[in-house]
Protein backbone atom coordinates (compact mmCIF):
# COMPACT_ATOMS: atom_id res chain seq x y z
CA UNK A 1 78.19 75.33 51.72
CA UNK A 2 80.05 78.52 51.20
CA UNK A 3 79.93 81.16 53.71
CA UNK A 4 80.43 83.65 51.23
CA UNK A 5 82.11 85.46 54.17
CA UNK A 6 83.45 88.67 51.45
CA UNK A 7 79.47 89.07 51.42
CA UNK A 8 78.70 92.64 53.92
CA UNK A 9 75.47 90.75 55.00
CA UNK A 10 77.46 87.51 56.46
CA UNK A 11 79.14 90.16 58.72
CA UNK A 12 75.47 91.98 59.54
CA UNK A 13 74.55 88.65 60.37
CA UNK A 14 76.89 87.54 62.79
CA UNK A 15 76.93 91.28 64.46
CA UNK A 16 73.02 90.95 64.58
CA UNK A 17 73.55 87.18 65.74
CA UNK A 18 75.83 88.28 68.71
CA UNK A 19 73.29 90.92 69.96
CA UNK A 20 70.64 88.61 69.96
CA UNK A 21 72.05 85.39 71.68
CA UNK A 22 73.49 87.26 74.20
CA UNK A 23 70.52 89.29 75.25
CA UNK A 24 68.11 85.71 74.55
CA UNK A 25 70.13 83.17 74.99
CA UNK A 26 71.17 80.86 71.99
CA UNK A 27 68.26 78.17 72.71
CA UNK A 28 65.59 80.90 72.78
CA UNK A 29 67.21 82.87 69.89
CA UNK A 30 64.86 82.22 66.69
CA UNK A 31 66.62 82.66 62.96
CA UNK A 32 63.66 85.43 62.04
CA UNK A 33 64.82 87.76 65.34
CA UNK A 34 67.99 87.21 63.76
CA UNK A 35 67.01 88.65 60.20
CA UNK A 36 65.15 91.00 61.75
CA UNK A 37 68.11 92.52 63.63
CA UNK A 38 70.30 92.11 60.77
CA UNK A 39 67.69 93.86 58.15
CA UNK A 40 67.61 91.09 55.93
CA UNK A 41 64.98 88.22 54.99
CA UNK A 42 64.40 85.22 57.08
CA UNK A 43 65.71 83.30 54.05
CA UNK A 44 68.70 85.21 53.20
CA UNK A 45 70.59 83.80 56.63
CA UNK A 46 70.28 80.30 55.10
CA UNK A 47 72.27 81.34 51.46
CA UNK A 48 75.34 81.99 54.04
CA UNK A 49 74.60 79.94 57.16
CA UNK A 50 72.92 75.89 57.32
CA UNK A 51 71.56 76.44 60.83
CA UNK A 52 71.54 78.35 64.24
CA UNK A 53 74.31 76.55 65.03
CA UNK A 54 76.27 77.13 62.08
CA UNK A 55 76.00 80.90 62.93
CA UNK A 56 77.23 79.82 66.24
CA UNK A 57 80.28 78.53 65.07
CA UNK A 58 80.79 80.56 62.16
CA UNK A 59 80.39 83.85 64.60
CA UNK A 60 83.15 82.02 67.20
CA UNK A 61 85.32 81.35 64.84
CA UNK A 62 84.98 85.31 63.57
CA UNK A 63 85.88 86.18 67.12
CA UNK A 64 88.92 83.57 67.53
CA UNK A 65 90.74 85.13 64.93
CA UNK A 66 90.30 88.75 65.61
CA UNK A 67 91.49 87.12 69.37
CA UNK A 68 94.65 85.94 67.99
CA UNK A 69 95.33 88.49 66.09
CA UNK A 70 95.27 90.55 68.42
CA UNK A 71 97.25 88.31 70.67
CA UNK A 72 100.13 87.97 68.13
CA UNK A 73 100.47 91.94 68.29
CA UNK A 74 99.98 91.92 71.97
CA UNK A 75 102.73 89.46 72.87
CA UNK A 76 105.53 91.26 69.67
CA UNK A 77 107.95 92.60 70.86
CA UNK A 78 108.50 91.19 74.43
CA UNK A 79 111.62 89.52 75.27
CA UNK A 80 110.49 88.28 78.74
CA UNK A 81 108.43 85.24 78.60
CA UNK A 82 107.39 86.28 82.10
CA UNK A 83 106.03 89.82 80.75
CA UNK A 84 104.24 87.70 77.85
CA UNK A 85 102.15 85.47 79.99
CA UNK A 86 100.91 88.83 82.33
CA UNK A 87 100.58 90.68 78.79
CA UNK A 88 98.59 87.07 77.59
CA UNK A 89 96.19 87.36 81.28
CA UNK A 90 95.48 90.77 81.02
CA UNK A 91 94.64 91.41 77.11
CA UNK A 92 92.51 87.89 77.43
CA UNK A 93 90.63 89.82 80.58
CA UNK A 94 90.71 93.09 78.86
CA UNK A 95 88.67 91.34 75.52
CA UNK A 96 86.28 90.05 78.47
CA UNK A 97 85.41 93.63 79.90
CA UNK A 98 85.43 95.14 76.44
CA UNK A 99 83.04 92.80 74.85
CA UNK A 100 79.78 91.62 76.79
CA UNK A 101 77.80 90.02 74.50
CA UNK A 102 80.98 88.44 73.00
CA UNK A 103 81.98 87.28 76.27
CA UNK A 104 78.68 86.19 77.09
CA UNK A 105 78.33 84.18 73.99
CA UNK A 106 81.87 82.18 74.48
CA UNK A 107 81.25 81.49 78.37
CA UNK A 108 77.86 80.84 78.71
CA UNK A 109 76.08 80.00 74.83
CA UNK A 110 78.54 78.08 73.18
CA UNK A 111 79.01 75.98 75.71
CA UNK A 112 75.51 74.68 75.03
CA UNK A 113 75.60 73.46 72.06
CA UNK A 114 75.93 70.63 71.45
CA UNK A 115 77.29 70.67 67.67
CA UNK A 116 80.15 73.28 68.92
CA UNK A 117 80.58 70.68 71.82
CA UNK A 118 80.96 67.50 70.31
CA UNK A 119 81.50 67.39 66.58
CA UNK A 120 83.60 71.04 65.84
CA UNK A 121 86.93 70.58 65.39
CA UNK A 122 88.06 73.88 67.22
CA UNK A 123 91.70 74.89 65.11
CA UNK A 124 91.94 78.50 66.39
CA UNK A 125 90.77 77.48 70.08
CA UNK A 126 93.92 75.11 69.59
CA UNK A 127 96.25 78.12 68.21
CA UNK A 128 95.85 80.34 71.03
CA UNK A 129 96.34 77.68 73.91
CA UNK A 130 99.51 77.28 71.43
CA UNK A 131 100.60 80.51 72.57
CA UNK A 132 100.93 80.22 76.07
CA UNK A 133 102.42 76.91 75.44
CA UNK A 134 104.95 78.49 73.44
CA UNK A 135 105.73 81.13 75.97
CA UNK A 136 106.28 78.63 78.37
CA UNK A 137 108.66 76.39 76.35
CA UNK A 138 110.58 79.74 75.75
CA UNK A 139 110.84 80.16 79.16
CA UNK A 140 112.29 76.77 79.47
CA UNK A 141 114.39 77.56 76.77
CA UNK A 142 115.97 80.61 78.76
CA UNK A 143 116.28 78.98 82.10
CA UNK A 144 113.36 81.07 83.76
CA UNK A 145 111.08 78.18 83.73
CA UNK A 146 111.45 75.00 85.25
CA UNK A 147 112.27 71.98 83.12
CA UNK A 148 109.66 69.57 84.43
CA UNK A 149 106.61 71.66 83.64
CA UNK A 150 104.64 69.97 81.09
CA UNK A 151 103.68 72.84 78.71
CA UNK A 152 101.04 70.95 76.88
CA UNK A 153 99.76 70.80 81.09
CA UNK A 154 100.59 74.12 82.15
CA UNK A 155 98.84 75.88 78.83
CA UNK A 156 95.76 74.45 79.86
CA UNK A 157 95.96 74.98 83.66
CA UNK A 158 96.82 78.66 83.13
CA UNK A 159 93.55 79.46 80.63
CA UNK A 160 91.56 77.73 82.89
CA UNK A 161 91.80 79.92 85.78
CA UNK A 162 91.82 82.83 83.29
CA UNK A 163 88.76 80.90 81.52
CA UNK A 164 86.77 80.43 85.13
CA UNK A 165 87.48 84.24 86.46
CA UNK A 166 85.96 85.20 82.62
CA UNK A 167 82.66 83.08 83.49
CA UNK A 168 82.60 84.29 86.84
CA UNK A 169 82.92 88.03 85.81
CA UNK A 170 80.28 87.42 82.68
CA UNK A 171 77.87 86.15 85.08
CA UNK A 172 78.14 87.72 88.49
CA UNK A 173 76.17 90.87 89.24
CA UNK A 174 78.64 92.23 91.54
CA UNK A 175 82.29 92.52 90.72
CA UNK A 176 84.40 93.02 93.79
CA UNK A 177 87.53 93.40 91.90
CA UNK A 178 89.12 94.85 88.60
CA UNK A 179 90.02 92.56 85.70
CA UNK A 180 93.48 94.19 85.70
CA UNK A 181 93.40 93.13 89.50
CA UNK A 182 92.73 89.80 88.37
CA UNK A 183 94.83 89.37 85.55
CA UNK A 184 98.36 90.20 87.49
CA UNK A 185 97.07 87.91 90.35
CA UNK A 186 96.56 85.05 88.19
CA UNK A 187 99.62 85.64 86.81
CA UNK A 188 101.75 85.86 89.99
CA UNK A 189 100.08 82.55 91.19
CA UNK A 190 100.86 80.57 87.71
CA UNK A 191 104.62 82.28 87.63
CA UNK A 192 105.32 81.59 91.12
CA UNK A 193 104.83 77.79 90.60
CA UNK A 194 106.89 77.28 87.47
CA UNK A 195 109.52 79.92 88.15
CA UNK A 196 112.84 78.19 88.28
């Protein structure tokens, strides 16, 4: 089905879509409070999306690319693959602090689901991992990094501590620390270990 994504009401609905799973939760979400926040009929969200979970995905995969996007203009520009995987921690925090309900969504909703879970083939999720692996293979490249680092290993080890800090941050109450804080530490521990 087409997506007709040029459409202004497939971007109402998403926006709408985003408000409401992160202030219900995705299971307890219903398509008409989703019309309803998007000012359009019930029936109009299914000439653009098949299902809840379709606007699940289709709402992710909005996000992903405004992600690396921004990522790509982030990282320009920098010479020292060191200074791009801080710049990488700390504009992945930033996008954490800066969007709740986004953040929200990603770490907590989507991971519920089980369509997103099991049968999406995530290409952009794939993409940005790509980036820090390609940092680190520059790094390689210029001597800074060591040679025996597995970068296909390393890309995943270093979003996963960025990945757990984001679900601890989205879901904690109290926040003892800064995401800036956290961004340069994680950074320090991953450099310090594959530093040559």
């Amino acid at each position: 089905m087409s997506k007709r994504k040029n459409n202004e009401k497939y971007y109402r609905i998403i926006e709408a879509a985003t408000r409401v799973f992160a202030k219900k939760g995705f299971y307890q979400s219903k398509i008409s409070e989703i019309a309803r926040a998007a000012q359009v009929a019930d029936g109009t969200i299914y000439i653009y999306f098949e299902n809840k979970d379709d606007i699940l995905i289709s709402l992710f995969e909005e996000q992903m690319q405004a992600v690396l996007d921004n990522m790509a203009v982030q990282i320009s520009g920098i010479d020292d693959p060191a200074k791009k995987l801080e710049r990488f921690a700390s504009t992945h925090l930033g996008l954490i602090e800066k969007n709740k309900d986004m953040a929200e969504i990603i770490q907590v909703e989507l991971r519920q689901s089980g369509k997103f879970m099991k049968e999406y083939k995530n290409e952009k999720f794939s993409q940005y991992l790509n980036i820090i692996e390609d940092i680190i293979r520059e790094g390689q490249e210029q001597g800074l990094f060591r040679k025996d680092v597995i970068p296909g290993v390393a890309k995943r080890a270093f979003f996963g501590a960025l990945d757990e800090v984001s679900r601890c941050w989205v879901l904690s109450r109290r926040r003892r620390y800064d995401i800036r804080t956290v961004a340069k530490q994680i950074s320090e521990y991953f450099l310090s270990g594959i530093k040559t």
